[in-house]
Each structure stands twice: as C-alpha cells, then as structure tokens.
N, C-alpha and C. Protein backbone atom coordinates (compact mmCIF):
# COMPACT_ATOMS: atom_id res chain seq x y z
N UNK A 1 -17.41 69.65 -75.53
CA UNK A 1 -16.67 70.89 -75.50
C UNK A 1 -16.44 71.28 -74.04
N UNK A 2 -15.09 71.82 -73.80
CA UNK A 2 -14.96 71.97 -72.40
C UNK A 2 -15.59 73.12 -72.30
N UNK A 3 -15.97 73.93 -70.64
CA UNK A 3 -16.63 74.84 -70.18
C UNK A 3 -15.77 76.18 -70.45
N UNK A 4 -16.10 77.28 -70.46
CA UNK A 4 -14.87 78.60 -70.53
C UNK A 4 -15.40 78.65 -69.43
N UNK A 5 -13.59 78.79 -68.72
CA UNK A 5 -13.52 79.15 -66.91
C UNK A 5 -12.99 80.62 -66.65
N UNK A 6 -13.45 81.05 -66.01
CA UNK A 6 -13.46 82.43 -65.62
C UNK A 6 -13.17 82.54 -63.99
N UNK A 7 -12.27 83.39 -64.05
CA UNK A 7 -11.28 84.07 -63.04
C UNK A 7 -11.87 85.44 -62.61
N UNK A 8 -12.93 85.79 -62.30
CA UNK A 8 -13.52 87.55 -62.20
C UNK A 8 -14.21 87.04 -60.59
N UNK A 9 -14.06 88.32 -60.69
CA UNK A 9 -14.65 88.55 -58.82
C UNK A 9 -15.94 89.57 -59.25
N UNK A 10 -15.68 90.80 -59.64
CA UNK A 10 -16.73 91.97 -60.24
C UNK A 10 -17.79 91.21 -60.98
N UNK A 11 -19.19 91.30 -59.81
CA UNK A 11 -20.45 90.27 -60.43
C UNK A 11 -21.11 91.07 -61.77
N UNK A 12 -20.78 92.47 -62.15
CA UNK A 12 -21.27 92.95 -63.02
C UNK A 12 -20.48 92.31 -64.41
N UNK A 13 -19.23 91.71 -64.91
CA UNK A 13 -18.26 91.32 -65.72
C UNK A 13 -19.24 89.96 -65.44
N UNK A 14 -19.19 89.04 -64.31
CA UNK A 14 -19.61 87.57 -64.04
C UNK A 14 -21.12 87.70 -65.05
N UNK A 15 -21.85 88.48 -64.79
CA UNK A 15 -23.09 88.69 -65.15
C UNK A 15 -22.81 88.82 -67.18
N UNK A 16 -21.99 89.95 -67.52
CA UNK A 16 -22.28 90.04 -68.97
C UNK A 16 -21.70 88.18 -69.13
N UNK A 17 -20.21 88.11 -68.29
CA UNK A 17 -19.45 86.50 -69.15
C UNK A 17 -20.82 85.79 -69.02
N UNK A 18 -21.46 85.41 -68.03
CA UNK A 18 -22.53 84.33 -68.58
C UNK A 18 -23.62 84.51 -69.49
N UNK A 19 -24.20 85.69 -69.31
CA UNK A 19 -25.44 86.16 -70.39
C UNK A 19 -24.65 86.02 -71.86
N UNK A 20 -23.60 85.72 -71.81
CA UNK A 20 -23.15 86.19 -73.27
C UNK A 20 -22.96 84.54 -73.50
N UNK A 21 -22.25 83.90 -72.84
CA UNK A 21 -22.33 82.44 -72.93
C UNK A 21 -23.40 81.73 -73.66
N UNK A 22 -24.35 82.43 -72.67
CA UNK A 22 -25.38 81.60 -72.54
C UNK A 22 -26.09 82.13 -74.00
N UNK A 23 -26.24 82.91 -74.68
CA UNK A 23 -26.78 83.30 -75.78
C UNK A 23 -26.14 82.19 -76.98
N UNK A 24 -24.61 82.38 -76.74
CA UNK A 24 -23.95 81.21 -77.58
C UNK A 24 -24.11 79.83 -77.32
N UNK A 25 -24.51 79.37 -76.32
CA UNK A 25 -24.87 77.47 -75.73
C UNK A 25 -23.77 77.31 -75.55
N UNK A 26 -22.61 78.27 -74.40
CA UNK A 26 -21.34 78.05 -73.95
C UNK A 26 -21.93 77.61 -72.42
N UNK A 27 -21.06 76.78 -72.51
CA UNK A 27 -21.11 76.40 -70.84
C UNK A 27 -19.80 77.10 -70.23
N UNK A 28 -19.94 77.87 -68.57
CA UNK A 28 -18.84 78.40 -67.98
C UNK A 28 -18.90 77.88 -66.55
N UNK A 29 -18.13 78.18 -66.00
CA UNK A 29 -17.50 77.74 -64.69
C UNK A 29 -16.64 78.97 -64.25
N UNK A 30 -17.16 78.88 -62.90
CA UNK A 30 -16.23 79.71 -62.24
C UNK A 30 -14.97 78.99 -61.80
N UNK A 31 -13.84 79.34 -61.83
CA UNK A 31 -12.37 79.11 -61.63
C UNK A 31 -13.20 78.76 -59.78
N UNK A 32 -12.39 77.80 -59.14
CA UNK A 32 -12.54 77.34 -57.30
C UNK A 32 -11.89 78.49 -57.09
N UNK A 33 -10.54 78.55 -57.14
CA UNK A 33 -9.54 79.93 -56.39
C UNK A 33 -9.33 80.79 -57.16
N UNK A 34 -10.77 81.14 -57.33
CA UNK A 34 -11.01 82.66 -58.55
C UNK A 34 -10.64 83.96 -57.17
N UNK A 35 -10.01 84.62 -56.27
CA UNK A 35 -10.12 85.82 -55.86
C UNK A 35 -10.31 87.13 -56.55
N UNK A 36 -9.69 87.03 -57.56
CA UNK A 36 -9.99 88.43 -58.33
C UNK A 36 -9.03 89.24 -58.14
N UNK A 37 -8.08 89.24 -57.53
CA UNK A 37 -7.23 90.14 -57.14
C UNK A 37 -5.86 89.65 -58.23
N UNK A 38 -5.16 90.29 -58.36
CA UNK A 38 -3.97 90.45 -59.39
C UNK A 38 -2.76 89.75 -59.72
N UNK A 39 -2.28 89.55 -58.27
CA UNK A 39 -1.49 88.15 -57.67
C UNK A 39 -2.06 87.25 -57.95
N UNK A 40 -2.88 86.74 -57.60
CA UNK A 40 -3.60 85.44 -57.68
C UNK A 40 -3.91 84.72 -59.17
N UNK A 41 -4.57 86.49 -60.13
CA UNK A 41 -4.50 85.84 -61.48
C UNK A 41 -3.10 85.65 -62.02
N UNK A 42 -2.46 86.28 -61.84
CA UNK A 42 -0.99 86.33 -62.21
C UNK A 42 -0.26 84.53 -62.19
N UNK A 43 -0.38 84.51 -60.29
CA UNK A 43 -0.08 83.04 -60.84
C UNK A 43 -0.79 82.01 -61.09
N UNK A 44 -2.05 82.00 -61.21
CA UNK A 44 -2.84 80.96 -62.12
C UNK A 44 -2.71 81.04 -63.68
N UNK A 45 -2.30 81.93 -64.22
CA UNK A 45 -1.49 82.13 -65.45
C UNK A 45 -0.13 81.34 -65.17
N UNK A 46 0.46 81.62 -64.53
CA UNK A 46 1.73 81.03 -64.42
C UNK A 46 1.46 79.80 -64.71
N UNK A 47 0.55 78.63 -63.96
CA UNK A 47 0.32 77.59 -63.47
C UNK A 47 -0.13 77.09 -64.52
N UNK A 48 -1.26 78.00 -65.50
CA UNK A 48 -1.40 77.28 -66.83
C UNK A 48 -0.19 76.82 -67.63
N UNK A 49 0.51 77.74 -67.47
CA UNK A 49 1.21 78.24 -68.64
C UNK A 49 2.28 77.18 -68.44
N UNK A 50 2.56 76.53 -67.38
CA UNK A 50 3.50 75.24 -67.08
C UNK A 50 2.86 74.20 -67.45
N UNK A 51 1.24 73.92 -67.24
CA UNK A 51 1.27 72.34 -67.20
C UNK A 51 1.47 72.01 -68.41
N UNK A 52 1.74 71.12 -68.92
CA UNK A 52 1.57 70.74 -70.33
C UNK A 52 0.67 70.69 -70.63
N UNK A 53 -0.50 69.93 -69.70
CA UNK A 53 -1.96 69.97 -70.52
C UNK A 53 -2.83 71.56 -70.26
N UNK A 54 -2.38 71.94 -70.27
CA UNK A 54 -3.29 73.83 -69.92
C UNK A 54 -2.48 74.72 -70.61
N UNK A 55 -1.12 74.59 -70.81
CA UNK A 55 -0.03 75.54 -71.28
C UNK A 55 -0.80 76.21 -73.38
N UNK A 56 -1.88 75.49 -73.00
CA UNK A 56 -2.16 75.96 -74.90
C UNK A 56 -3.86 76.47 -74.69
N UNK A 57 -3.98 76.81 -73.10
CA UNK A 57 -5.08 77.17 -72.83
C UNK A 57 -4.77 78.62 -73.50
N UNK A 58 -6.14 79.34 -74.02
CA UNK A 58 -6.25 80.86 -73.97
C UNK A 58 -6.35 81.62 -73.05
N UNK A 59 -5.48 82.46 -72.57
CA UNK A 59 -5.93 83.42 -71.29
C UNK A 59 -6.01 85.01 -72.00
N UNK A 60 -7.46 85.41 -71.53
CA UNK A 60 -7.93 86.20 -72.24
C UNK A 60 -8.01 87.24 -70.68
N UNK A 61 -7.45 88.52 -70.29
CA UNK A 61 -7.25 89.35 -69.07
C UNK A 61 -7.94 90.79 -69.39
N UNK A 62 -8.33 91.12 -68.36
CA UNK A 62 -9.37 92.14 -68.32
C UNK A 62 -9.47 93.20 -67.58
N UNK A 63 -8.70 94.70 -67.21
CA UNK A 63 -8.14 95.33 -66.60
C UNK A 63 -8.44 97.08 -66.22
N UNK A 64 -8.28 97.52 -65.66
CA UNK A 64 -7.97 98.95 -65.71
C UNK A 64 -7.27 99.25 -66.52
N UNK A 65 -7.53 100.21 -67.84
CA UNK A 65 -6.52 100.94 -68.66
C UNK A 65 -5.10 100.82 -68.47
N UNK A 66 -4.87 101.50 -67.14
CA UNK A 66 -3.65 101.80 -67.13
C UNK A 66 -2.90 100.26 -66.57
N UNK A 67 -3.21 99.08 -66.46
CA UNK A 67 -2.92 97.95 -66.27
C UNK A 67 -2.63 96.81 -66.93
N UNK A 68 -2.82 97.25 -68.74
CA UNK A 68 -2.90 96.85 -69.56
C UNK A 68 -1.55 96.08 -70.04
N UNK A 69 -0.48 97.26 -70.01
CA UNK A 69 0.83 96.64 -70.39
C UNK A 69 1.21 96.04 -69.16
N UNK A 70 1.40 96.31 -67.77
CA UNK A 70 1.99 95.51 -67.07
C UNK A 70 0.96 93.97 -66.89
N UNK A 71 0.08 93.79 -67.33
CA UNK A 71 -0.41 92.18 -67.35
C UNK A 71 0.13 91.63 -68.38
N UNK A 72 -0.01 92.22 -69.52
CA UNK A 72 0.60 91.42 -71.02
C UNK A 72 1.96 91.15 -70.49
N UNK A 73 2.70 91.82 -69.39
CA UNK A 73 4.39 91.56 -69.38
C UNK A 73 4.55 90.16 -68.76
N UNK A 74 2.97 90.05 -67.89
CA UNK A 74 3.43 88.67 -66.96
C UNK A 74 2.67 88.14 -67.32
N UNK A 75 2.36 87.92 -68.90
CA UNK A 75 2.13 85.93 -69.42
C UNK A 75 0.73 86.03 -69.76
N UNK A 76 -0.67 86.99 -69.55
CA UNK A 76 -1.63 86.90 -69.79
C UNK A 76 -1.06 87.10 -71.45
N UNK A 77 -1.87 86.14 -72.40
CA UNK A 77 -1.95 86.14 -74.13
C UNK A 77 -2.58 87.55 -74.80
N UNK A 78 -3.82 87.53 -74.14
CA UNK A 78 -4.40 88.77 -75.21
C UNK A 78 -4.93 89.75 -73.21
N UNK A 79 -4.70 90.88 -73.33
CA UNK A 79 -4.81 92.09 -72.04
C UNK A 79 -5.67 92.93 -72.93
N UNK A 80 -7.39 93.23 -72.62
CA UNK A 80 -7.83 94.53 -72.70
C UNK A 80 -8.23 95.06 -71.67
N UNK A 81 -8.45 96.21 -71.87
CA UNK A 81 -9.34 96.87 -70.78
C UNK A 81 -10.67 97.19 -70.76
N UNK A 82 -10.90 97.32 -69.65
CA UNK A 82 -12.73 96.70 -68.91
C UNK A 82 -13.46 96.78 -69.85
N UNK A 83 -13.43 98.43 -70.87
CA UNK A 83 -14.36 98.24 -72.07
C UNK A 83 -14.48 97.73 -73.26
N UNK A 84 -12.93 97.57 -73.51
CA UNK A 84 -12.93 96.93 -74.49
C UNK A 84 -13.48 95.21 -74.10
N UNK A 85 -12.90 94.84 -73.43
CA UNK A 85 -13.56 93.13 -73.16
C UNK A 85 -15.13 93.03 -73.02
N UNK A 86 -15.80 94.05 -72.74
CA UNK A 86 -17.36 94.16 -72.72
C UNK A 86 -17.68 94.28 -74.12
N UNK A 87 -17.07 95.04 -74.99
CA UNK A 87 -17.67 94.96 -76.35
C UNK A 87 -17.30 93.95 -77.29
N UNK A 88 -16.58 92.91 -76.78
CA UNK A 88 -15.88 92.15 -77.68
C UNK A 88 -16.01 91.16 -76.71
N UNK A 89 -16.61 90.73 -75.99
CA UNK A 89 -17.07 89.21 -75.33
C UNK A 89 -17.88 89.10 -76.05
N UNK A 90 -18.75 88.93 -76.78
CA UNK A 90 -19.39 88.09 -77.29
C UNK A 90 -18.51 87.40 -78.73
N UNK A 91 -17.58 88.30 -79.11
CA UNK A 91 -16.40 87.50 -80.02
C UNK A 91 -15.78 86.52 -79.53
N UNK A 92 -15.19 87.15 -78.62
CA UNK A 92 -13.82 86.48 -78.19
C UNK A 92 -14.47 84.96 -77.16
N UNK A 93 -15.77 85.11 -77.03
CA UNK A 93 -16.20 83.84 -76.20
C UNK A 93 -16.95 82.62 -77.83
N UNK A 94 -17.24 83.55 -78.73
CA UNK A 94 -17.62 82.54 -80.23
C UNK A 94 -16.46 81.92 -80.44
N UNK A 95 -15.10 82.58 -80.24
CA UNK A 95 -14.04 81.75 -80.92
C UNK A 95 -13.56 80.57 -80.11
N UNK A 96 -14.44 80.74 -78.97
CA UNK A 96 -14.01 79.56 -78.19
C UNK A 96 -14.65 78.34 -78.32
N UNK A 97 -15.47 78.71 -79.39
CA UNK A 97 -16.51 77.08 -79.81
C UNK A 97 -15.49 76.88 -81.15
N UNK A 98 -14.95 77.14 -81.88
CA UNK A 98 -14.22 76.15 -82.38
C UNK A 98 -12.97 75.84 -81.89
C-alpha cells in the first residue's frame, strides 16, 4: 500500500495526520516541496492533476473557513476547514486503506 503524503507545514495538523495514521498502520510521508503556503499547494494539485499516473490521486485540502470555496475552485477534490478535517481524519485517512 502506498504511503498518504501530506502537504502541511502547521506541526500541530503534522502531529494529529500521523498519530491518526499511525493508530490505523498507515504509513505517511511528508511531501519534499511541502511549504505550506497556498501557491505552492495550489500547484502541486495542478501537477497531480496532469500526470496521468497521480491525476486519480485524492487531494483532500485543509483551510481557514473563509478559504474554503476559493480552494475547491482551483482543483483541490474534497476542501474543509481546519475543524472539520481534525474531526474527520481519522475517516477520511481509513478510506485510504482500501
């Protein structure tokens, strides 16, 4: 099973994504040119979203409230915000084992 790679800079988010992993026997990886900043995820979305072999990857984005609709506009699949992705990582990282 491949690793879930993660794009976060905020070590408190880094901290729940692995504890939560790790409860499930997920293996993760940090993204190399993870910055964290908005641009950057933006076009590493892009970049999935072209190759053929990544383009059927899940990109799951994680935001300030009010940031919500303008990420869903540029290509991230599923956009919540900060709290909602804290209460629902441990879902949304189970569905990644099948």
């Amino acid at each position: 099973m491949a690793p879930v790679v993660y794009l976060v800079r905020d070590l408190v988010f880094v901290s729940k994504i692995r504890e939560a992993a790790a409860r499930l026997g997920l293996e993760v990886e940090r993204a190399a040119d993870a910055s964290g900043r908005l641009p950057e995820a933006l076009e590493a979305l892009r970049r999935l979203a072209a190759d053929p072999l990544t383009a059927r990857v899940r990109a799951v984005g994680f935001v300030d409230h009010e940031q919500v609709e303008a990420m869903a506009a540029r290509g991230c699949g599923t956009v919540l915000a900060k709290g909602r992705f804290a209460s629902e990582l441990p879902a949304l990282l189970a569905a990644c084992r099948s």
